[in-house]
Protein backbone atom coordinates (compact mmCIF):
# COMPACT_ATOMS: atom_id res chain seq x y z
CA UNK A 1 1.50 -1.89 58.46
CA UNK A 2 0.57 -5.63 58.58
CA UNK A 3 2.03 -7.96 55.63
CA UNK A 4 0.33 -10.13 53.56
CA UNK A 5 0.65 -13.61 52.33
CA UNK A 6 0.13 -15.08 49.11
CA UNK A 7 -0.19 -18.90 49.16
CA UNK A 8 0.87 -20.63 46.03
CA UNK A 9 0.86 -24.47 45.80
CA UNK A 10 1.45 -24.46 50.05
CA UNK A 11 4.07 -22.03 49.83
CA UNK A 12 3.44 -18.82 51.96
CA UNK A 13 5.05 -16.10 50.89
CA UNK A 14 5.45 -12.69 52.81
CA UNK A 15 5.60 -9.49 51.15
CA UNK A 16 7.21 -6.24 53.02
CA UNK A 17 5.96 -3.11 51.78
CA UNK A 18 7.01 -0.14 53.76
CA UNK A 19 5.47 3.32 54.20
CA UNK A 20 8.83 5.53 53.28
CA UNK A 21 9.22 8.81 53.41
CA UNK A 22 11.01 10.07 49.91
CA UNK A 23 14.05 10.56 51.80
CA UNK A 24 14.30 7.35 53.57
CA UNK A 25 13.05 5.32 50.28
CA UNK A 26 16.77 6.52 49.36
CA UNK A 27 18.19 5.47 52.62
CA UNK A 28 16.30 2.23 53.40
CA UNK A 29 19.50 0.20 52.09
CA UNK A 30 19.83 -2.08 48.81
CA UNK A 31 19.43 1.39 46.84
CA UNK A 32 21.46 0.30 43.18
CA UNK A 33 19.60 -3.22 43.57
CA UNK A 34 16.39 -1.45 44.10
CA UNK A 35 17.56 1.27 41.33
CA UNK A 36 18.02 -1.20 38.92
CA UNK A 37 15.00 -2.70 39.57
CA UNK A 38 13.11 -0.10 39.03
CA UNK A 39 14.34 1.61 36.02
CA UNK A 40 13.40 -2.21 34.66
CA UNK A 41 10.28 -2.66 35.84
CA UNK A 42 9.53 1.11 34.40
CA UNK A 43 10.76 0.23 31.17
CA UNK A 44 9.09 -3.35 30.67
CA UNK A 45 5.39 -1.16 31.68
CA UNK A 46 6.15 0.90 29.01
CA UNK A 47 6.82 -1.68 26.41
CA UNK A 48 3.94 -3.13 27.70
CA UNK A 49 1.58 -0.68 27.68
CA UNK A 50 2.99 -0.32 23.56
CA UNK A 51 2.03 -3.74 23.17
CA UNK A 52 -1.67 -2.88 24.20
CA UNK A 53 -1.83 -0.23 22.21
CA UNK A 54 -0.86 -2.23 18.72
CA UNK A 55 -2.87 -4.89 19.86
CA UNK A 56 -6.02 -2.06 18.96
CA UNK A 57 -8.62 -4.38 21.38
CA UNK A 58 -8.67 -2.03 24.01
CA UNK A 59 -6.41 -0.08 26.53
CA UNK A 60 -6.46 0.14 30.12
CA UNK A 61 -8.48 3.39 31.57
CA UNK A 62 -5.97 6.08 31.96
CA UNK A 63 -4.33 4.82 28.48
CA UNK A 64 -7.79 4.71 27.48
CA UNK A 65 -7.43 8.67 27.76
CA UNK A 66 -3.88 9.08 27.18
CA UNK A 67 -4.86 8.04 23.55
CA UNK A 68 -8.04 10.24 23.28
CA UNK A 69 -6.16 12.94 24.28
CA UNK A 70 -3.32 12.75 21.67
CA UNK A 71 -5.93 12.07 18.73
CA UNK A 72 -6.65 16.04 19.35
CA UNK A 73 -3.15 17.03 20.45
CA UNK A 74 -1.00 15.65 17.48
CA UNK A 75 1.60 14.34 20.11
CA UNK A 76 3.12 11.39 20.12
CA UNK A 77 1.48 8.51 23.17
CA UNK A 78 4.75 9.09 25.61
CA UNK A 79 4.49 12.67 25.66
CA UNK A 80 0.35 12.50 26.56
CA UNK A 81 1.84 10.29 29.26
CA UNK A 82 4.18 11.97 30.53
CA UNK A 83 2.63 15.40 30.38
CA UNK A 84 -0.16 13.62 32.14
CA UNK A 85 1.81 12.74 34.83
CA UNK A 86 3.20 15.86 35.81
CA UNK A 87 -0.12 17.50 35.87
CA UNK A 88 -1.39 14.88 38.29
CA UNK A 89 1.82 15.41 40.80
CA UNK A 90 0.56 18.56 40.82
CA UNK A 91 -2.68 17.70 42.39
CA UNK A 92 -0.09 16.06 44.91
CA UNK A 93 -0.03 19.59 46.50
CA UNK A 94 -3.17 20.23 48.04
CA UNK A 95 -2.89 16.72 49.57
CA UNK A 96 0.31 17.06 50.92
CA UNK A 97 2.18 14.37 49.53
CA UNK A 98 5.83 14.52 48.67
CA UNK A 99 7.42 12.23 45.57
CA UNK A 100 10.16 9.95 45.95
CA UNK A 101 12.66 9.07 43.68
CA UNK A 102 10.86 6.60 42.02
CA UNK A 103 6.93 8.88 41.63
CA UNK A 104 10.11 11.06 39.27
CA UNK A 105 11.38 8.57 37.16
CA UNK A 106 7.93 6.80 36.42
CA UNK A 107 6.56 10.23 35.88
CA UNK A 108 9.09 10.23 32.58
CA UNK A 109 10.74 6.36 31.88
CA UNK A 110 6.92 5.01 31.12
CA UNK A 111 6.50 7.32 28.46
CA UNK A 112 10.04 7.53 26.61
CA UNK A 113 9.83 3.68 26.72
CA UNK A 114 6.60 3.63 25.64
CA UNK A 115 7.60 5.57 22.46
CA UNK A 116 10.40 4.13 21.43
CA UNK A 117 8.69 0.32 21.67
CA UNK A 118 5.99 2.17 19.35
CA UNK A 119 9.17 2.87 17.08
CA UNK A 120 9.38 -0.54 16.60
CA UNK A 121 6.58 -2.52 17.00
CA UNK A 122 4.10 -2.99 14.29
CA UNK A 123 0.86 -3.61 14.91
CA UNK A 124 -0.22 -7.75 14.12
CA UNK A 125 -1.21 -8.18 10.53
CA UNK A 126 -4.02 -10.90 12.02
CA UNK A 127 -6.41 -11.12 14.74
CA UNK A 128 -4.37 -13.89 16.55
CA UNK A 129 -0.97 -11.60 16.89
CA UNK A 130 -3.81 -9.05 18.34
CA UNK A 131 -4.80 -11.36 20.56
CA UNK A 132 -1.48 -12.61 21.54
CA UNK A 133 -0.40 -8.88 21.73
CA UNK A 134 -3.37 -7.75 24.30
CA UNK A 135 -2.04 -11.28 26.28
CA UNK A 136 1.64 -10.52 26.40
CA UNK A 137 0.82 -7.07 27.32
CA UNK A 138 -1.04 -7.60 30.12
CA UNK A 139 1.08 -10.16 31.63
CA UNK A 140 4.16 -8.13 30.96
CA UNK A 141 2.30 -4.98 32.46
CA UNK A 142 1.80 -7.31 35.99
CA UNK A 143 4.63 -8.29 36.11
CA UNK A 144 6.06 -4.44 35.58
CA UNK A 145 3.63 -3.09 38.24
CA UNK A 146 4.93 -5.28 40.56
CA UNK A 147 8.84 -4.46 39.84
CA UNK A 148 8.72 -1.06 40.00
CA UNK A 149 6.37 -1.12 43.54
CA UNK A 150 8.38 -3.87 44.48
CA UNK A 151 11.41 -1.58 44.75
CA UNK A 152 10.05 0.40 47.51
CA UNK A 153 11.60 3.89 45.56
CA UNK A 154 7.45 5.29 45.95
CA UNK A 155 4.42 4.77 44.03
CA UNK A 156 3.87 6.18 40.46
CA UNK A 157 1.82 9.88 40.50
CA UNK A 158 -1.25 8.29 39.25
CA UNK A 159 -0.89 5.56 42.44
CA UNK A 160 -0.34 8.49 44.87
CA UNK A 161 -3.02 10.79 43.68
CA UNK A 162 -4.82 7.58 44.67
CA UNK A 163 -3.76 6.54 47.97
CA UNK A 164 -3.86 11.10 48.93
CA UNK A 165 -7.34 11.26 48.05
CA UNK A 166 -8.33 8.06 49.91
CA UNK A 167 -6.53 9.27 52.81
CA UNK A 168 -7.59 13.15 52.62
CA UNK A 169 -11.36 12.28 51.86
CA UNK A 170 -11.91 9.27 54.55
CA UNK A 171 -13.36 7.08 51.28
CA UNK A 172 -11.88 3.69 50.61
CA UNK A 173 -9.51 3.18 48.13
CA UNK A 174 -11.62 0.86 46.23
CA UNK A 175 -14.21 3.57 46.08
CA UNK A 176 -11.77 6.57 45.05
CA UNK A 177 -9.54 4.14 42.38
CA UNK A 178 -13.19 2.89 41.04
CA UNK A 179 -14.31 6.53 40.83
CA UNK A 180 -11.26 7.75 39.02
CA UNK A 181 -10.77 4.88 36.35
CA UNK A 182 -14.20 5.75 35.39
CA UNK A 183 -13.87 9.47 35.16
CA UNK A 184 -10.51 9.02 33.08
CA UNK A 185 -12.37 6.37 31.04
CA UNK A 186 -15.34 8.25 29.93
CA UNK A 187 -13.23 10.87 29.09
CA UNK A 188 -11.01 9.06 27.38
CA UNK A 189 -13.30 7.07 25.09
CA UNK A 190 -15.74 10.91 24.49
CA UNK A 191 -12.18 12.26 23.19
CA UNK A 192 -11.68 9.11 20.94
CA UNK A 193 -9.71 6.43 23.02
CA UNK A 194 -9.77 2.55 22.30
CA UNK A 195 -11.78 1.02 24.88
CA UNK A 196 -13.29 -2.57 24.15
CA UNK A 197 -12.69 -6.16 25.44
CA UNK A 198 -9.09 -5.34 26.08
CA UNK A 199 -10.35 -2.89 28.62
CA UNK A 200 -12.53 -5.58 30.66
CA UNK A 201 -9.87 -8.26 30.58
CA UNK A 202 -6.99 -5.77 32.09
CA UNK A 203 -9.49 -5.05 34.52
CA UNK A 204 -9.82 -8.31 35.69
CA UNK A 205 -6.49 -9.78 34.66
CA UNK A 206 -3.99 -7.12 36.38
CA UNK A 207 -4.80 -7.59 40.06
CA UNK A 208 -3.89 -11.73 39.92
CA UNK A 209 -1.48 -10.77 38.13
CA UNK A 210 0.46 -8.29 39.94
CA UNK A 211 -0.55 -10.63 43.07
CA UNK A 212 1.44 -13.26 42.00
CA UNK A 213 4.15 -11.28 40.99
CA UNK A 214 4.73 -9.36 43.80
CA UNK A 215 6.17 -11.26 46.77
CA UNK A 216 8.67 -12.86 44.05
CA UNK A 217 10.07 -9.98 43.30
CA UNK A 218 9.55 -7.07 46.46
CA UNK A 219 12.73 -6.17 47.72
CA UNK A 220 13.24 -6.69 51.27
CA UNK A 221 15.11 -3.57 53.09
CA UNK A 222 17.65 -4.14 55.47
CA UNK A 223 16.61 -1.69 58.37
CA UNK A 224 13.62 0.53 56.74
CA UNK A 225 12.18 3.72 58.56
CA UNK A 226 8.27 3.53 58.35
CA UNK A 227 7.27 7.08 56.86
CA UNK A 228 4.51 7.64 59.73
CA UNK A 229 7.79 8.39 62.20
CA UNK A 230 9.04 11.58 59.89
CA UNK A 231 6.36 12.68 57.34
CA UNK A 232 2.61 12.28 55.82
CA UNK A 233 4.47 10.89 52.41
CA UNK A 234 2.27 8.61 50.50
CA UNK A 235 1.74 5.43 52.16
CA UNK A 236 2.48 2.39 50.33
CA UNK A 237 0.78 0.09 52.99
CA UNK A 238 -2.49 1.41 51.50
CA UNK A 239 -1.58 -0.20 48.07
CA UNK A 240 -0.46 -3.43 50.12
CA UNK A 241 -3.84 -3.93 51.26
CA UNK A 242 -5.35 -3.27 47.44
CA UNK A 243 -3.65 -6.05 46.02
CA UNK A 244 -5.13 -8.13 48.81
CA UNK A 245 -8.16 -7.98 47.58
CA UNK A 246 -8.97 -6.66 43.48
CA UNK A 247 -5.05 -5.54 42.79
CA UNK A 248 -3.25 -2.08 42.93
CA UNK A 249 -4.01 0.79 41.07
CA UNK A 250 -1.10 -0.36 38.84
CA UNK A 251 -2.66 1.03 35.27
CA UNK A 252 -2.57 4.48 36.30
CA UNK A 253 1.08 4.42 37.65
């Protein structure tokens, strides 16, 4: 895997994402540091993503359908979103991919944190709280993305399903991650999701974002095991080289 560098004011900055298998993201060293980390970054996406949702301008694509499919299942968001993501680990199986610790707890910390933000957050009484609301949101959800990948504990079910399909079909990730936000989308906004100008602007705000965030705040392990020596575990080199260029996959966890 070959690092990347993000230059900021002359400063170069290195970022060290490793391909881990789920046993040796658990192993790699700095595990309650990288824990903690995580379980934050988790938690701060989910408040986020409430945010964008009370800010009624527009949600990202998968939220886009996580919405449309609780206006016909009576649930509340979390539960869409966490349902969600258990169906799409299971599409981890034909591709051969194994979850790590941290594919689990995004599976089910995004959407109990989502809820309970929902609990109590009101949505803005004017269109400038909107505003501000679909701002903060975004920003927050960067900088989120880029804790929980950060921690090197594997990449959310929606990121894998992702990077497996990429790898299984011989497409480029740009083409498969393109491909699936729009298939999510239009299904999301035919079932009654919020798509609008909020929509376009996470598009093109997220990947900066998560770009600048990201060699702040990866955690550098002390003597990693690249997964290509053990296993075929999702590779998190593949999402390395995403944020090079347009930014992870980071809405779909």
């Amino acid at each position: 895997m070959s690092p990347f560098h993000l230059a900021r004011r002359g400063l170069t900055r290195r970022v060290d994402l490793v391909a881990l298998s789920p046993l040796d993201q658990v192993r790699a060293g700095r595990t309650a540091h990288r824990l903690i980390q995580l379980l934050l970054g988790l938690i701060l996406y989910g408040a986020s993503m409430a945010m964008l949702v009370r800010s009624t301008l527009g949600l990202d694509p998968w939220d886009v359908f996580h919405q449309g499919v609780q206006t016909h299942w009576g649930v509340s968001f979390g539960t869409v979103v966490i349902v969600t993501s258990f169906a799409v680990l299971v599409l981890w199986i034909p591709l051969r991919q194994w979850p790590g610790l941290g594919t689990l707890l995004n599976a089910i910390v995004i959407g109990l944190a989502t809820d309970a933000t929902l609990t109590v957050l009101d949505a803005p009484a004017n269109l400038g709280g909107r505003w501000a609301f679909l701002f903060g949101g975004i920003v927050a959800n960067g900088l989120a993305g880029a804790l929980y990948i950060g921690s090197q504990l594997g990449p959310g079910p929606r990121d894998g399903l992702m990077t497996g399909l990429a790898r299984r079909t011989g497409k480029s990730i740009r083409l498969v991650r393109t491909s699936l936000e729009l298939t999510v989308l239009a299904l999301g906004w035919l079932l009654g999701g919020t798509a609008g100008i909020g929509t376009v602007l996470y598009a093109v705000l997220i990947g900066p974002i998560v770009q600048f965030f990201l060699p702040i705040v990866t955690v550098r392990l002390p003597h990693p095991v690249r997964a290509s020596d053990h296993s075929s575990g999702p590779s998190l080199a593949d999402h390395e080289s995403e944020v090079t260029s347009c930014g992870p996959e980071f809405e779909g966890r």
